[in-house]
C-alpha atoms as a PDB file:
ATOM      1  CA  UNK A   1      -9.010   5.835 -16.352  1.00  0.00           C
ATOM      2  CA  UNK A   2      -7.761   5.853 -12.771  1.00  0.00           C
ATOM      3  CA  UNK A   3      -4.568   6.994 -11.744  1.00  0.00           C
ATOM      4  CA  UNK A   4      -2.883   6.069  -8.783  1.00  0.00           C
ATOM      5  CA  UNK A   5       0.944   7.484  -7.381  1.00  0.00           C
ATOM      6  CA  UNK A   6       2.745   6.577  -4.848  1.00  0.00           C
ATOM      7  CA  UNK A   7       5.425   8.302  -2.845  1.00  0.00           C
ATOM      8  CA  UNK A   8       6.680   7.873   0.540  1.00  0.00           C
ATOM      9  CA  UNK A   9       9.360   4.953  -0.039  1.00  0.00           C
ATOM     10  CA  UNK A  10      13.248   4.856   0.552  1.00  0.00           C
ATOM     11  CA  UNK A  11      16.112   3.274   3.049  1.00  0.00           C
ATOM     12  CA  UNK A  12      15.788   2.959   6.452  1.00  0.00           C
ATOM     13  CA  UNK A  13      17.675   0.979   9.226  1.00  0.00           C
ATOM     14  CA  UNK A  14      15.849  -2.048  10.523  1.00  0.00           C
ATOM     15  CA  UNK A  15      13.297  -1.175  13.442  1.00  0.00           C
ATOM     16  CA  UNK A  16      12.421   2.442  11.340  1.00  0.00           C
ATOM     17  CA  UNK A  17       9.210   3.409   9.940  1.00  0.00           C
ATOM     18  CA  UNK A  18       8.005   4.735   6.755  1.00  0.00           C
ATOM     19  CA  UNK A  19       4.912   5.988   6.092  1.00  0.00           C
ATOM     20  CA  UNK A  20       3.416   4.877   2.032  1.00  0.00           C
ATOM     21  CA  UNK A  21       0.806   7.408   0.432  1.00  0.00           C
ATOM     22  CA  UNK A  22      -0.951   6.562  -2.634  1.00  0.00           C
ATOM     23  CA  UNK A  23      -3.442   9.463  -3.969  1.00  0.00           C
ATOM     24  CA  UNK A  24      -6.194   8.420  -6.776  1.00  0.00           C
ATOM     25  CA  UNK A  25      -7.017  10.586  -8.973  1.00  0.00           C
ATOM     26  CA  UNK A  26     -10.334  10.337  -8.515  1.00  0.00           C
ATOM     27  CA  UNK A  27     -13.124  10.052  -5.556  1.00  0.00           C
ATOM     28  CA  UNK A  28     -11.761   6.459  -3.708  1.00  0.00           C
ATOM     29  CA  UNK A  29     -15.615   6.962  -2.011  1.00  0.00           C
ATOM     30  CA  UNK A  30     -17.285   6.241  -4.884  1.00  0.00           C
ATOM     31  CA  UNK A  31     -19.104   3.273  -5.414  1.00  0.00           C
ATOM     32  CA  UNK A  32     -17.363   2.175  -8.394  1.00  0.00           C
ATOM     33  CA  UNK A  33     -13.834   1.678  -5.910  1.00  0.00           C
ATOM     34  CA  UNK A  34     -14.906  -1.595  -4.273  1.00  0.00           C
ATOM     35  CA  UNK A  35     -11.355  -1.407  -2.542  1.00  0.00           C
ATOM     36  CA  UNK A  36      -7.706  -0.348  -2.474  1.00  0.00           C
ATOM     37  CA  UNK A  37      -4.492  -1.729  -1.261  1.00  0.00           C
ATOM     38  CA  UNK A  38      -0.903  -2.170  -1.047  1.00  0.00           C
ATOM     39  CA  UNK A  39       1.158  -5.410  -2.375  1.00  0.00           C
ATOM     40  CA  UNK A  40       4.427  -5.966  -2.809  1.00  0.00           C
ATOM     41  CA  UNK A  41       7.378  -7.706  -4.945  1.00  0.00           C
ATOM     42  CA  UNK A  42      11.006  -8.519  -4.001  1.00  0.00           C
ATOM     43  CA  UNK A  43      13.534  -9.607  -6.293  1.00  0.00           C
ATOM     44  CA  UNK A  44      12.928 -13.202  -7.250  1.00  0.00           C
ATOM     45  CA  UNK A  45       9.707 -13.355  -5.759  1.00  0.00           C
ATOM     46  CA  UNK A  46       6.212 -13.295  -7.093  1.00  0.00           C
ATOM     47  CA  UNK A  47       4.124 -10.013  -5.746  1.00  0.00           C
ATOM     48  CA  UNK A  48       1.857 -10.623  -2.660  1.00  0.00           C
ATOM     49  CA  UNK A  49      -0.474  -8.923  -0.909  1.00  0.00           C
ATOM     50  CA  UNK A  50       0.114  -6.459   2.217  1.00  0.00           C
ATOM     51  CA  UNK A  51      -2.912  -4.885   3.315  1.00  0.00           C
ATOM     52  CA  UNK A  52      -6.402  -3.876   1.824  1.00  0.00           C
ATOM     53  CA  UNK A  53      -8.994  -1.789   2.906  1.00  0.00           C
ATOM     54  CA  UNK A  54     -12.503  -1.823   1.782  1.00  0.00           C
ATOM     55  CA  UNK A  55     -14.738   0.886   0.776  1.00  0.00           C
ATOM     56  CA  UNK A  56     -16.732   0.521   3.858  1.00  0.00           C
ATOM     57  CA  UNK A  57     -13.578   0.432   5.643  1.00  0.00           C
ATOM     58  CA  UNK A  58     -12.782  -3.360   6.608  1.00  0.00           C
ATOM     59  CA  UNK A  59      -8.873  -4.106   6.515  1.00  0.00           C
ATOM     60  CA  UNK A  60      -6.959  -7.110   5.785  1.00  0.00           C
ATOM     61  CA  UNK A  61      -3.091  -7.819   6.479  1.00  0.00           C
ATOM     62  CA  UNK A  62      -0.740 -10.376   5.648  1.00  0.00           C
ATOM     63  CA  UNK A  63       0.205 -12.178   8.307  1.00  0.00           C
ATOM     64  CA  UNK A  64       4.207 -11.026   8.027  1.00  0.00           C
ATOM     65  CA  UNK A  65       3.397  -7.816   8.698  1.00  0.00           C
ATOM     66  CA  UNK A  66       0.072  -7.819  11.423  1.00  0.00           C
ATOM     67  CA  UNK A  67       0.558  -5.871  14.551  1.00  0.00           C
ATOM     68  CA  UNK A  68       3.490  -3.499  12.512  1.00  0.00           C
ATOM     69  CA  UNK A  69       1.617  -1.733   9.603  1.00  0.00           C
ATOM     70  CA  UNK A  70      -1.569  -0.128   9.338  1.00  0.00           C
ATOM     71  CA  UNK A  71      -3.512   1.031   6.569  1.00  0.00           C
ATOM     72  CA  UNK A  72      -6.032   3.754   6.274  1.00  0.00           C
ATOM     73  CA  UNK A  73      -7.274   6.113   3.896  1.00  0.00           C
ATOM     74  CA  UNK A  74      -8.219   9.941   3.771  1.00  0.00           C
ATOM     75  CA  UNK A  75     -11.575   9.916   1.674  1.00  0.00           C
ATOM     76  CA  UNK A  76     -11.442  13.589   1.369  1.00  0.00           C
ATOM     77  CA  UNK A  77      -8.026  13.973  -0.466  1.00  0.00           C
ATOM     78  CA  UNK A  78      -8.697  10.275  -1.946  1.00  0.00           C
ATOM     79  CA  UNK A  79      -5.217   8.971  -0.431  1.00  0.00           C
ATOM     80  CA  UNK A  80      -4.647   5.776   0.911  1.00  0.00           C
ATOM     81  CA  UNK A  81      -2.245   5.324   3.195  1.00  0.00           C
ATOM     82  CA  UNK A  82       0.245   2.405   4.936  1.00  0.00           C
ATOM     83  CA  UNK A  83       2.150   3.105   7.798  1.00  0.00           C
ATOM     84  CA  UNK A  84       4.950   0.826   8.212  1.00  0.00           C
ATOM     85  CA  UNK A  85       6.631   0.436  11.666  1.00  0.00           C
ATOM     86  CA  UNK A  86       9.677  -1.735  13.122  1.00  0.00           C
ATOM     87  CA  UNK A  87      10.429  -2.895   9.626  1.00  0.00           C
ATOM     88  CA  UNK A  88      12.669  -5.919   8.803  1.00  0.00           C
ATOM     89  CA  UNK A  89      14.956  -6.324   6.060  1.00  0.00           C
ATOM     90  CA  UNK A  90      12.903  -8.458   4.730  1.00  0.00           C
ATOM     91  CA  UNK A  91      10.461  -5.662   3.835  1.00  0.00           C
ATOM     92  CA  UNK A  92      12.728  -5.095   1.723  1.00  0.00           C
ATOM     93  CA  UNK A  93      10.338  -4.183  -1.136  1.00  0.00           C
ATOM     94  CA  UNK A  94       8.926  -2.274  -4.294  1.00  0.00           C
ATOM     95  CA  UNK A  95       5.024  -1.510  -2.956  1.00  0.00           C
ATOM     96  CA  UNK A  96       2.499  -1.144  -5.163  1.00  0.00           C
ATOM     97  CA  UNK A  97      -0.819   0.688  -4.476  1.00  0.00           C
ATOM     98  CA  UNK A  98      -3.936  -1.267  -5.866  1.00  0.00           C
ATOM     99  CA  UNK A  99      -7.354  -0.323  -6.589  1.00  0.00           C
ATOM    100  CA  UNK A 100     -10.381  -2.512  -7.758  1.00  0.00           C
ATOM    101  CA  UNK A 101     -12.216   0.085  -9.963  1.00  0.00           C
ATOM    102  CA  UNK A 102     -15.332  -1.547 -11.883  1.00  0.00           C
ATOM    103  CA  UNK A 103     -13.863  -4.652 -10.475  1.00  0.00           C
ATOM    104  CA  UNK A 104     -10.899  -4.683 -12.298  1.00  0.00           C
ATOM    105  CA  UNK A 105      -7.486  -3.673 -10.877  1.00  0.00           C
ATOM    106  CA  UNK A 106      -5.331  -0.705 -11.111  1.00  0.00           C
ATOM    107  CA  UNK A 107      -1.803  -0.631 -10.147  1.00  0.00           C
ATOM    108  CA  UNK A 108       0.791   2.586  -9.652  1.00  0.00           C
ATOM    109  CA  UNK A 109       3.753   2.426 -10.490  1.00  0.00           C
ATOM    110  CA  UNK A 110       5.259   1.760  -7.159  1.00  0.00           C
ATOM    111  CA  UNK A 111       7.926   2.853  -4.491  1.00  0.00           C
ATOM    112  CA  UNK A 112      10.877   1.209  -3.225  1.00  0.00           C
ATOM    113  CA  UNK A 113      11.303   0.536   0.502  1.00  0.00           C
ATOM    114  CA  UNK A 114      14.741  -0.812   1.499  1.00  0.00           C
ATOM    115  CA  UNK A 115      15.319  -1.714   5.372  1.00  0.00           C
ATOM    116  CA  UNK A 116      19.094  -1.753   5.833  1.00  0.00           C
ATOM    117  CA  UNK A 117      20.728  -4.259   8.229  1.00  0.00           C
END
């Protein structure tokens, strides 16, 4: 069974940055992760996707948030990361960190993000 935390969340002012870490608890270079990623759900609102990166290290971004976040990874301490910059309330956010493991998913538990006004 995979486990995956995250940690980096909390409140910051609109335009801030926050940087998202989500370590597995296993090797994230292994064959059997296909990839790993970071969706998200407001209140009301169903969760979508944010970013993904593949094991051979293609990335994908929602649209809403190209050109301000970046993901990346650290295959050596297994830790994915998304680095959130000039963020809008409506980032407003829990973030999950995903993981396609045998081709199924895996989900932490996620981390709140609130961008203040």
């Amino acid at each position: 069974q995979v486990q995956l935390v995250e940690s980096g969340g909390g409140l910051v002012q609109t335009g801030g940055s926050l940087r998202l870490s989500c370590a597995a608890s296993r090797s994230i270079s292994s064959i059997n992760f296909s990839a790993m990623g970071w969706y998200r759900q407001a209140p009301g609102n169903q969760r979508e996707l944010v970013a993904t990166i593949t094991r051979g290290g293609s990335t994908n971004y929602a649209d809403s948030v190209k050109g301000r976040f970046t993901i990346s990874r650290d295959v050596a301490k297994n830790t994915v990361f998304l680095q959130m910059n000039s963020l809008k309330p409506e980032d407003t956010a829990v973030y999950y960190c995903n993981a396609i493991v045998f081709g199924l998913p895996r989900w932490g538990q996620g981390t709140q993000v609130t961008v203040s006004s």
